[in-house]
C-alpha atoms as a PDB file:
ATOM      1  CA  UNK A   1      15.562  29.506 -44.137  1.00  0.00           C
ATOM      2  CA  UNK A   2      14.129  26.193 -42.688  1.00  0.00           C
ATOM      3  CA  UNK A   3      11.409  27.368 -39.814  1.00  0.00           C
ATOM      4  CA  UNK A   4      10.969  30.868 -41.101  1.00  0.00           C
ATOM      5  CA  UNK A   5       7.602  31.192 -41.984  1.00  0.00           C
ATOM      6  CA  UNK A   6       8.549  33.846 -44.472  1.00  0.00           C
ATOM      7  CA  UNK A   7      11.071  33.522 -47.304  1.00  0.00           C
ATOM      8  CA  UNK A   8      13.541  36.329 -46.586  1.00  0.00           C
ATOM      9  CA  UNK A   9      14.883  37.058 -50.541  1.00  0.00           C
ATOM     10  CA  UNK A  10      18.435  39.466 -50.957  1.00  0.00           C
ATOM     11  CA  UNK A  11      17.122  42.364 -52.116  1.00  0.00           C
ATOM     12  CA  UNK A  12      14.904  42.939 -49.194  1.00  0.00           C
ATOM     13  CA  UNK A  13      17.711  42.435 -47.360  1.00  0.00           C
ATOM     14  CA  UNK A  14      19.498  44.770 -49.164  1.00  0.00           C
ATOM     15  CA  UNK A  15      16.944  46.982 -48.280  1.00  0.00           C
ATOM     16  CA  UNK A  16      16.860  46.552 -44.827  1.00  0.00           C
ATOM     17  CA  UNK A  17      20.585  47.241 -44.690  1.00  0.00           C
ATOM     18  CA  UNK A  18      20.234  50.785 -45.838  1.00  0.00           C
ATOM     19  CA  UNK A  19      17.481  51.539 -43.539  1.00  0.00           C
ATOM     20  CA  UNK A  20      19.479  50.377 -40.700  1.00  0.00           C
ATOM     21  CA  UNK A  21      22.497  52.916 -41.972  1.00  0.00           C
ATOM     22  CA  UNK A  22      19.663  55.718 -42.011  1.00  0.00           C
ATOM     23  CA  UNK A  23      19.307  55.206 -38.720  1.00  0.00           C
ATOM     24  CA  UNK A  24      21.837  57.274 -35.799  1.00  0.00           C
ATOM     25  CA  UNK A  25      24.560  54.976 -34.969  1.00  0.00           C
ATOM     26  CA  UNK A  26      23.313  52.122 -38.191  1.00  0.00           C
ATOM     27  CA  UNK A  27      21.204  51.097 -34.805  1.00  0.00           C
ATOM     28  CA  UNK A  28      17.147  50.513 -34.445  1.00  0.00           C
ATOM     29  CA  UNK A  29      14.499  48.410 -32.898  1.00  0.00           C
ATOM     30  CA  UNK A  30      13.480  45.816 -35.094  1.00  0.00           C
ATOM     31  CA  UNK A  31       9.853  46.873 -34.929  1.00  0.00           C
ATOM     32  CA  UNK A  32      11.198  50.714 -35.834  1.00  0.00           C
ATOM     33  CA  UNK A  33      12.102  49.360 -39.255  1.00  0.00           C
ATOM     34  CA  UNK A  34      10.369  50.258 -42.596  1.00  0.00           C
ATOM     35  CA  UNK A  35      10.481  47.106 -43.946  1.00  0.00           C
ATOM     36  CA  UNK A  36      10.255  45.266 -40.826  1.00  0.00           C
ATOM     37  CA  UNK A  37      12.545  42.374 -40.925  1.00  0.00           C
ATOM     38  CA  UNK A  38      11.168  38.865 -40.318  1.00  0.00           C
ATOM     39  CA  UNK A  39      13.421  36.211 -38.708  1.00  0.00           C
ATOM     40  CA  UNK A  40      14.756  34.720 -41.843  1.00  0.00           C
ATOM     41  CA  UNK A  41      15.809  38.199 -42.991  1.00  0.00           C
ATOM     42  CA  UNK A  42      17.488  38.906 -39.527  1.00  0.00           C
ATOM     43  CA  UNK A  43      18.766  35.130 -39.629  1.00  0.00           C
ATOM     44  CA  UNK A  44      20.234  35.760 -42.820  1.00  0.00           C
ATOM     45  CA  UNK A  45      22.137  38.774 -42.408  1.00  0.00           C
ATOM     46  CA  UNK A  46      23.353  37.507 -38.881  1.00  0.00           C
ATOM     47  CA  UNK A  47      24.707  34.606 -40.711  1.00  0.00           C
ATOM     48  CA  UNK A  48      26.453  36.928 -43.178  1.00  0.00           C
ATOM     49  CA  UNK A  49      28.236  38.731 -40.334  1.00  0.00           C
ATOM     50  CA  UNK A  50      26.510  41.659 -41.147  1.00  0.00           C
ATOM     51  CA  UNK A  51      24.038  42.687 -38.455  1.00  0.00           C
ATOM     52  CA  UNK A  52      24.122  41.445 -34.689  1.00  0.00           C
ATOM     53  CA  UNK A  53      20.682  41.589 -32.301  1.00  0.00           C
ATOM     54  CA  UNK A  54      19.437  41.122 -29.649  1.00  0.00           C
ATOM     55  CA  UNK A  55      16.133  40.554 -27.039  1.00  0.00           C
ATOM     56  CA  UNK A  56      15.640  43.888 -25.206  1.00  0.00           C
ATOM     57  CA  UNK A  57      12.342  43.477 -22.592  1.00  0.00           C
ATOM     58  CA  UNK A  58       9.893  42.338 -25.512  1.00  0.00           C
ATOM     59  CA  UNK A  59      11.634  43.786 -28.213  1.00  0.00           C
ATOM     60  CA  UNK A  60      14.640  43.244 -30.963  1.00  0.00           C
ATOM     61  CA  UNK A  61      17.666  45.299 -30.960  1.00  0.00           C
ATOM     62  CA  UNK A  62      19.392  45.186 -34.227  1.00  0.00           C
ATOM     63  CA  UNK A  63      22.676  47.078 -35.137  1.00  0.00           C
ATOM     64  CA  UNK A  64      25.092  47.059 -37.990  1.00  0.00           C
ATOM     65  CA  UNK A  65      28.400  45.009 -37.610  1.00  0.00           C
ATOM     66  CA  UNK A  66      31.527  46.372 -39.193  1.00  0.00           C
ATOM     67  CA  UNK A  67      31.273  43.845 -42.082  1.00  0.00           C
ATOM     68  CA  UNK A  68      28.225  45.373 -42.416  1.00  0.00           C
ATOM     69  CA  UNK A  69      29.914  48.632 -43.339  1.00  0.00           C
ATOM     70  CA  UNK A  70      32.133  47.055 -45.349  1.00  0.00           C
ATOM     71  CA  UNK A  71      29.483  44.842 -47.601  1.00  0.00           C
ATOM     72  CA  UNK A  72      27.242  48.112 -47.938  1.00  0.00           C
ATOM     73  CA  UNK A  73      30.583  50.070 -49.144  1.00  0.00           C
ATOM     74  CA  UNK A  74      30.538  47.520 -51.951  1.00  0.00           C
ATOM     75  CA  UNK A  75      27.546  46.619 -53.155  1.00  0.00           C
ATOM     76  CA  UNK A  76      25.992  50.065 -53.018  1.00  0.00           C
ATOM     77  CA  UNK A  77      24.548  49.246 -56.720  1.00  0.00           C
ATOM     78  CA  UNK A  78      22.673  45.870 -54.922  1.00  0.00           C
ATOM     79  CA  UNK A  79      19.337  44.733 -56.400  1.00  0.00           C
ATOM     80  CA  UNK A  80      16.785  46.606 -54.314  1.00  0.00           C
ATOM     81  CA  UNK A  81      12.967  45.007 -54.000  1.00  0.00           C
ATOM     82  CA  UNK A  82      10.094  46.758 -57.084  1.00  0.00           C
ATOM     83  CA  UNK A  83       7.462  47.017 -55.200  1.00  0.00           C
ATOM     84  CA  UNK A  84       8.266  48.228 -51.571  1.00  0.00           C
ATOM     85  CA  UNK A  85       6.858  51.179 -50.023  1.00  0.00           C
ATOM     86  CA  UNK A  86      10.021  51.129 -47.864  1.00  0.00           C
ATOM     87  CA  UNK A  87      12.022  52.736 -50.325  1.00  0.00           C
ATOM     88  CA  UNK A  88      10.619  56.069 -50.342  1.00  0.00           C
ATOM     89  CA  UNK A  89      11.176  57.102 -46.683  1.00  0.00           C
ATOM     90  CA  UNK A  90      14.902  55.035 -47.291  1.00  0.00           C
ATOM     91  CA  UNK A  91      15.824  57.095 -49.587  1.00  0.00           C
ATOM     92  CA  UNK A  92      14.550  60.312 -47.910  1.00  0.00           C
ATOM     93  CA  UNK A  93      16.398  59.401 -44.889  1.00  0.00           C
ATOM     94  CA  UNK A  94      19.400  59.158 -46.965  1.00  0.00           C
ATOM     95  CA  UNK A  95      19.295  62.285 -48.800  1.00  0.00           C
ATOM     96  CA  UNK A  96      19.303  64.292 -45.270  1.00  0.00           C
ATOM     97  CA  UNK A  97      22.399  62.506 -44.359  1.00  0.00           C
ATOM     98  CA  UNK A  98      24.398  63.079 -47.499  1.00  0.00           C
ATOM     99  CA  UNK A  99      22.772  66.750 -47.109  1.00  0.00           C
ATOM    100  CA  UNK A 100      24.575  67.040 -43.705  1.00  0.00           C
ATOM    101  CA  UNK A 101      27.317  65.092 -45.302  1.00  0.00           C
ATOM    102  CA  UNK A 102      28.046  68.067 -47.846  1.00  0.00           C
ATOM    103  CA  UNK A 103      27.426  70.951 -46.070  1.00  0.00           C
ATOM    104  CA  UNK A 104      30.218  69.662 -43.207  1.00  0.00           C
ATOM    105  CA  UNK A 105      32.516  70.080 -45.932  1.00  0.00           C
ATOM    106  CA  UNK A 106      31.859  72.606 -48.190  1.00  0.00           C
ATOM    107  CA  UNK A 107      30.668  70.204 -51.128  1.00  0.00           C
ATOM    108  CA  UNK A 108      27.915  70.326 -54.083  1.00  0.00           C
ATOM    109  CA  UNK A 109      25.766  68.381 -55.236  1.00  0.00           C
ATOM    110  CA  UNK A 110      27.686  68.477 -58.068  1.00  0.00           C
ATOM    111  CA  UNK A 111      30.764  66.971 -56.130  1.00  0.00           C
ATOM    112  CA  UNK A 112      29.126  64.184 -55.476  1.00  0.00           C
ATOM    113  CA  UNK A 113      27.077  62.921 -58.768  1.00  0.00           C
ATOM    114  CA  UNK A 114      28.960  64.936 -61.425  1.00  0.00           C
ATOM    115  CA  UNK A 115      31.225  63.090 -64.191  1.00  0.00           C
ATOM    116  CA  UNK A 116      34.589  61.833 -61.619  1.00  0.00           C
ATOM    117  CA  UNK A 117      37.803  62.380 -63.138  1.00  0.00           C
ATOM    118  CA  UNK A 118      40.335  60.054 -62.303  1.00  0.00           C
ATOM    119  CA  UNK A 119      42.737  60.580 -59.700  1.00  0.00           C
ATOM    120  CA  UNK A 120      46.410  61.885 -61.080  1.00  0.00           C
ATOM    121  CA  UNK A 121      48.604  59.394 -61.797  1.00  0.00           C
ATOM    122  CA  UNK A 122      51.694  58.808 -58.970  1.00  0.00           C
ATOM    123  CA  UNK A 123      54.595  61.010 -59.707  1.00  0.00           C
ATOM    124  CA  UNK A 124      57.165  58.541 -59.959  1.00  0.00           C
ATOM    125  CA  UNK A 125      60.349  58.737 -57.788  1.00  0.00           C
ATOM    126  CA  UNK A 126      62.966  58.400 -60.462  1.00  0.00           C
ATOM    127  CA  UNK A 127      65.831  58.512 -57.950  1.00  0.00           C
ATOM    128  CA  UNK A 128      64.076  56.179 -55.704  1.00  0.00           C
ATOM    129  CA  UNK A 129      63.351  53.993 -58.312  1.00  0.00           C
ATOM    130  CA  UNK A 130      67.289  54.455 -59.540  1.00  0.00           C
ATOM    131  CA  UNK A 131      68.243  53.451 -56.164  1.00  0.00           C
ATOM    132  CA  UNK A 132      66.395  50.590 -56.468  1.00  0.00           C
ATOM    133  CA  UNK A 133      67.860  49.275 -59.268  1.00  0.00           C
ATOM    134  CA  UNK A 134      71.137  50.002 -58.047  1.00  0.00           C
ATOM    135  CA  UNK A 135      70.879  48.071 -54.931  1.00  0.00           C
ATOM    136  CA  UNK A 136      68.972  44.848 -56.947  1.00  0.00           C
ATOM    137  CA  UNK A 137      72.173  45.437 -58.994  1.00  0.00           C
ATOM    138  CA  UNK A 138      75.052  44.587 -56.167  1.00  0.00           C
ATOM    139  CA  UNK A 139      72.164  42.088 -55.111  1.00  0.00           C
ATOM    140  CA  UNK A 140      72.744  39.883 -58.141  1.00  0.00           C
ATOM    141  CA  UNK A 141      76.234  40.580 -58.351  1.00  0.00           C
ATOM    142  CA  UNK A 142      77.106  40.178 -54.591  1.00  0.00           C
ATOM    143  CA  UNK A 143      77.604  43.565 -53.666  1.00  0.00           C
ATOM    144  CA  UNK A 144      80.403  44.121 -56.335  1.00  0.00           C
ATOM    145  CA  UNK A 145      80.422  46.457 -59.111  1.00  0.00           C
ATOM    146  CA  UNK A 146      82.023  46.628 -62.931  1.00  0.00           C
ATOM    147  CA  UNK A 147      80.677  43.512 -63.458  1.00  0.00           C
ATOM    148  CA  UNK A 148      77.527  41.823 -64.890  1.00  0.00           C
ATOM    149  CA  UNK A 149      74.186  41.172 -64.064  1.00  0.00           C
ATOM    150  CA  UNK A 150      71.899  39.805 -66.071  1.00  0.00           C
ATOM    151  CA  UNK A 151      68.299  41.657 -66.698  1.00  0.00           C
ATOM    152  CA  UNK A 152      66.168  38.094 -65.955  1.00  0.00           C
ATOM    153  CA  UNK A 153      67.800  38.628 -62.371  1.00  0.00           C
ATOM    154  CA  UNK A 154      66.976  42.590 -61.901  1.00  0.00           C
ATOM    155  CA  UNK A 155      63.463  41.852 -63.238  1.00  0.00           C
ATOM    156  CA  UNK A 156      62.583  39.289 -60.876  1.00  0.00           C
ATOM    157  CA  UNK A 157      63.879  41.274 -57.455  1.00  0.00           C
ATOM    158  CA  UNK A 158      62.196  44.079 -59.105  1.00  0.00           C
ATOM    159  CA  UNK A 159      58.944  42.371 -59.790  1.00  0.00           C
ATOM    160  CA  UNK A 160      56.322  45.408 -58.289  1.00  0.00           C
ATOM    161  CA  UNK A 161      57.951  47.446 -60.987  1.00  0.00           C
ATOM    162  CA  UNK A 162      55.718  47.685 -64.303  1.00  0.00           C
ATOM    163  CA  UNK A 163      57.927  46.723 -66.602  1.00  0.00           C
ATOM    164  CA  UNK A 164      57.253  49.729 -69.032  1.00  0.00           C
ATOM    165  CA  UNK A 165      58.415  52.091 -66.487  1.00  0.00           C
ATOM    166  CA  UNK A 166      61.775  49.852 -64.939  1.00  0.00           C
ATOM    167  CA  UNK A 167      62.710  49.879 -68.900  1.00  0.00           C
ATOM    168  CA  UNK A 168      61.989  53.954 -69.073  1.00  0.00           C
ATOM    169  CA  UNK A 169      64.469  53.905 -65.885  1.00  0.00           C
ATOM    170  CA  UNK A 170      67.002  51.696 -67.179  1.00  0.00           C
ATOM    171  CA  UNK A 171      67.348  54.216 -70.322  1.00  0.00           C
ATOM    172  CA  UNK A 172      67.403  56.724 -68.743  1.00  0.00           C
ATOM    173  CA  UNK A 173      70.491  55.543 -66.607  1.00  0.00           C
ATOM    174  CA  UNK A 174      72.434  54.617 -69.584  1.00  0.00           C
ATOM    175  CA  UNK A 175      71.905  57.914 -71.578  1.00  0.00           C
ATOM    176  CA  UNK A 176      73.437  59.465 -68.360  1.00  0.00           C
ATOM    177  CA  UNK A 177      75.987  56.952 -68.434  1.00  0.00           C
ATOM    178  CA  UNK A 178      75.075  55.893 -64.484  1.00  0.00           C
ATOM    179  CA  UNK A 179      74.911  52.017 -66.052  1.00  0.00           C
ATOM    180  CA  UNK A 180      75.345  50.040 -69.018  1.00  0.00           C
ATOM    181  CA  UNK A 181      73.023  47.511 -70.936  1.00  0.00           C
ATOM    182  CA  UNK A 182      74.610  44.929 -73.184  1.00  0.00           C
ATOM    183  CA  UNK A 183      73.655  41.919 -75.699  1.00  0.00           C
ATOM    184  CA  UNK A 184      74.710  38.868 -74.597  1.00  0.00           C
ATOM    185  CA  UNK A 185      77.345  37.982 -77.389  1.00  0.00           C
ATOM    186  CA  UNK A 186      77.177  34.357 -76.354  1.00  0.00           C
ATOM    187  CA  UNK A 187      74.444  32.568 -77.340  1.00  0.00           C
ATOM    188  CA  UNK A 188      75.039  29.098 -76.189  1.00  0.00           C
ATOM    189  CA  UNK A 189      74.266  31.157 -72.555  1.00  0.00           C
ATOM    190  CA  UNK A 190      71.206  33.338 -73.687  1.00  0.00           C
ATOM    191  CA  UNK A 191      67.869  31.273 -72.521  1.00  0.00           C
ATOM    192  CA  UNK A 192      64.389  31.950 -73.198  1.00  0.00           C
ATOM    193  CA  UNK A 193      64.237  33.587 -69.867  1.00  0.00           C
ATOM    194  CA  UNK A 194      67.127  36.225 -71.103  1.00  0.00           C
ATOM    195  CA  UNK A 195      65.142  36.901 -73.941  1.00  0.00           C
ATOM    196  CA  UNK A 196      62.073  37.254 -72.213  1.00  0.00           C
ATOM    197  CA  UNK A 197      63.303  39.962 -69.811  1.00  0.00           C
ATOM    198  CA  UNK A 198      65.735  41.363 -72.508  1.00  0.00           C
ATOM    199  CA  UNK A 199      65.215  45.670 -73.522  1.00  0.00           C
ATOM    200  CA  UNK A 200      65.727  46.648 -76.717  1.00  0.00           C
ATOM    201  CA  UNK A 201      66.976  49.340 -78.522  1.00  0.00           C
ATOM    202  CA  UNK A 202      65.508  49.729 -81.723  1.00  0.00           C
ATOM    203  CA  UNK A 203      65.895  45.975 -82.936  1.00  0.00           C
ATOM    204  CA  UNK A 204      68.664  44.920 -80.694  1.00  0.00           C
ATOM    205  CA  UNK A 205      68.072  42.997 -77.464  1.00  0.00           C
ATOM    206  CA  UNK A 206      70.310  44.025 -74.533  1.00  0.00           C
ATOM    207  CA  UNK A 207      70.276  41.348 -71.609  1.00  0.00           C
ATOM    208  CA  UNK A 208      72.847  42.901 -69.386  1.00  0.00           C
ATOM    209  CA  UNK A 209      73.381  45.483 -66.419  1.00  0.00           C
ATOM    210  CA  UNK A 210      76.712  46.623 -65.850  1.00  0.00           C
ATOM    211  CA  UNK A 211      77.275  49.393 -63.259  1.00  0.00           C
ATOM    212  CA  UNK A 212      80.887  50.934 -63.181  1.00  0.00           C
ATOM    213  CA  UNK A 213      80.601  53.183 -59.770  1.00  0.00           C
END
């Protein structure tokens, strides 16, 4: 920055970060720090919301803002300086704290770095979802039923439905005869938005709810 003597670059700030989160409470004196940060560095990540400091006597305070958290959460995979003889003792620092980390809770190494499976997809709520459709149902038709809706209008109040799954439910509810889905038989009506949302079975298009109780 202008007036630093020193150009402060983002991987040593990167660096400095994790030394900081090394430390008890993300907390040190600025002269405590391996590397030491200059005033651009600490000028830099101040501006970035990430650190806050402070004069103590003669000496620096510097501490770890939430955002701080946050950004290193992220960007744990950040460019980190070639040629610092920071890094060693960084990383040592590091590996006690995940150490502690595991052994609070009965973890491995292995838990940790090993090949992550992905988390089990949602069981979905088919009655909930049902429901839903139900109620978007009486929505469009103004709380009556045995009469028609039309699928452009249950799509769009179901939007935060994937569509692949609202047409598994909508299948579903007419094989078990809890709604019906129809073609619309006049085209002058049908618009590109009908056939957009439409559902088909096999080749034929159906662009109508119709719920009977």
């Amino acid at each position: 920055m202008a007036g630093s003597k020193k150009r402060s670059t983002p991987e040593k700030r990167t660096l400095i970060v994790w030394a900081l989160l090394a430390r008890d409470n993300a907390a040190a004196f600025q002269n405590e720090l391996k590397p030491e940060p200059e005033k651009a560095d600490r000028e830099a990540l101040s501006a970035e919301g990430l650190i806050r400091w402070d004069k103590r006597g003669q000496r620096i305070w510097i501490e770890v803002r939430d955002k701080g958290w946050e950004w290193a959460g992220k960007n744990l995979d950040a460019a980190l300086p070639t040629n610092s003889s920071a890094a060693g003792p960084i990383l040592q620092a590091w590996l006690k704290r995940l150490k502690a980390f595991m052994e609070a809770r009965g973890m491995v190494l292995a838990d940790v770095l090993g090949p992550q499976k992905p988390p089990p997809p949602a069981q979905l709520d088919y009655q909930a979802l049902r429901a839903r459709i139900r109620q978007a149902y009486l929505d469009s038709t103004g709380g009556r039923l045995n009469t028609r809706a039309l699928l452009r209008d249950i799509r769009e109040k179901l939007q935060d439905i994937e569509r692949g799954t609202l047409d598994e439910a909508l299948r579903q509810m007419q094989q078990e005869q809890e709604a019906a889905l129809y073609q619309m038989d006049n085209r002058v009506e049908l618009t590109d938005a009908d056939r957009t949302a439409a559902i088909y079975f096999g080749n034929e298009p159906r662009h109508i709810l119709w719920i009977e109780r």
